[in-house]
Protein backbone atom coordinates (compact mmCIF):
# COMPACT_ATOMS: atom_id res chain seq x y z
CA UNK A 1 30.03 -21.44 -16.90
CA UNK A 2 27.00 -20.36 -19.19
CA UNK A 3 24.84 -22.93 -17.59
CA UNK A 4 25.56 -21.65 -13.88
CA UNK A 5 25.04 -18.08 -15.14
CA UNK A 6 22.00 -18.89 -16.97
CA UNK A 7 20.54 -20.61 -14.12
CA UNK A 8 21.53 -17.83 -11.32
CA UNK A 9 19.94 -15.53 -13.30
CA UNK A 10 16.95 -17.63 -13.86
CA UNK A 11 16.60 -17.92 -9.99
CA UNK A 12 16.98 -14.31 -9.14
CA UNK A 13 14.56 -13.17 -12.42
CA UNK A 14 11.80 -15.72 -10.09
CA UNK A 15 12.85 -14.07 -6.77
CA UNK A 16 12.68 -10.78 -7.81
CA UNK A 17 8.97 -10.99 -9.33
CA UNK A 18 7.90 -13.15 -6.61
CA UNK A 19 8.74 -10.11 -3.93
CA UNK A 20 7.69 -7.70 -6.83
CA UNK A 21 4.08 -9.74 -7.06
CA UNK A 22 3.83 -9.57 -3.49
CA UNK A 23 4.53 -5.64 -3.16
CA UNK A 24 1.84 -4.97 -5.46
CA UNK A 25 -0.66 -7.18 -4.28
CA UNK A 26 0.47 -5.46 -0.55
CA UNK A 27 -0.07 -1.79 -2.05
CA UNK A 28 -3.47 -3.07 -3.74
CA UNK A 29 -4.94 -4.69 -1.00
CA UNK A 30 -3.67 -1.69 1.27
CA UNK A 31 -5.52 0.47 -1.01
CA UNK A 32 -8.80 -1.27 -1.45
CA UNK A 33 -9.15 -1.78 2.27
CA UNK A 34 -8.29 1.96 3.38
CA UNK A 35 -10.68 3.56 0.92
CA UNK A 36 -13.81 0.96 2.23
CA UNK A 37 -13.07 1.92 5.08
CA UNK A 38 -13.31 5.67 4.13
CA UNK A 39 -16.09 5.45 2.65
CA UNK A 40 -17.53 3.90 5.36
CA UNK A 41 -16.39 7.00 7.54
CA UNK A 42 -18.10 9.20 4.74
CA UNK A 43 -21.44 7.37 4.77
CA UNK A 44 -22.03 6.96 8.34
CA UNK A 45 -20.51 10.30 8.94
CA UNK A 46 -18.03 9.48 11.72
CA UNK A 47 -16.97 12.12 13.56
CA UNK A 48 -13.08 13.34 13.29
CA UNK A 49 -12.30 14.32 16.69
CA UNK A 50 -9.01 16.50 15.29
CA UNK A 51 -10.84 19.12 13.55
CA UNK A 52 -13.57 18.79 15.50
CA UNK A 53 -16.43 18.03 12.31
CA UNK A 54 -17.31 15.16 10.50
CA UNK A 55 -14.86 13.58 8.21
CA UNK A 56 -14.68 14.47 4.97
CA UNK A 57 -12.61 13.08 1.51
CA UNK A 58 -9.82 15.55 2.04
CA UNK A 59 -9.37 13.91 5.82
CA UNK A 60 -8.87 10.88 4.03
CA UNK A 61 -6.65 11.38 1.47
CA UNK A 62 -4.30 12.93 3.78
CA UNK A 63 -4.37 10.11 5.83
CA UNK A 64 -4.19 7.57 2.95
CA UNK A 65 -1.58 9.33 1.43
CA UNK A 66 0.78 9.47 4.86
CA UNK A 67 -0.11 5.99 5.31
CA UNK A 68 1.44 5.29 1.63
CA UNK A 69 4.41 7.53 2.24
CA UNK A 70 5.46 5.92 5.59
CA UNK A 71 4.66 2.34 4.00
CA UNK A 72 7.01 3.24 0.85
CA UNK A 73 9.65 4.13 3.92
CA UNK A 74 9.52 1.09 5.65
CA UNK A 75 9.45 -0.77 2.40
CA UNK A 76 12.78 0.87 1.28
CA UNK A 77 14.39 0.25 4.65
């Protein structure tokens, strides 16, 4: 009975930082890859067709941060 417990919980410890690994290397790589591509808006100063001017680092951390908010959301779902 130990023994089973022991090694239930010893599979679900492994699950649960396996999908817990992968989350953060999701909201990492997420992260590095929206704000290259910012700066990349910044630098070559892409136009932002909303406000109607070029985009600036408040643009983008509205967007990133409703990009992070709905991917938290779908996450939780």
């Amino acid at each position: 009975m130990a023994e089973e417990s022991y090694l239930t919980a010893k599979k679900s410890s492994i699950q649960i930082g396996a999908m817990g690994g992968c989350f953060f290397g999701l909201i990492l790589g997420f992260s590095w890859f929206s704000w290259s591509v910012g700066y990349l808006f910044i630098k070559y100063e892409v136009w932002n067709p909303r406000y109607g001017r070029v985009t600036s680092v408040f643009d983008l951390v509205a967007c990133y941060q409703a990009c992070m908010f709905a991917m938290f959301t779908v996450i939780a779902i």
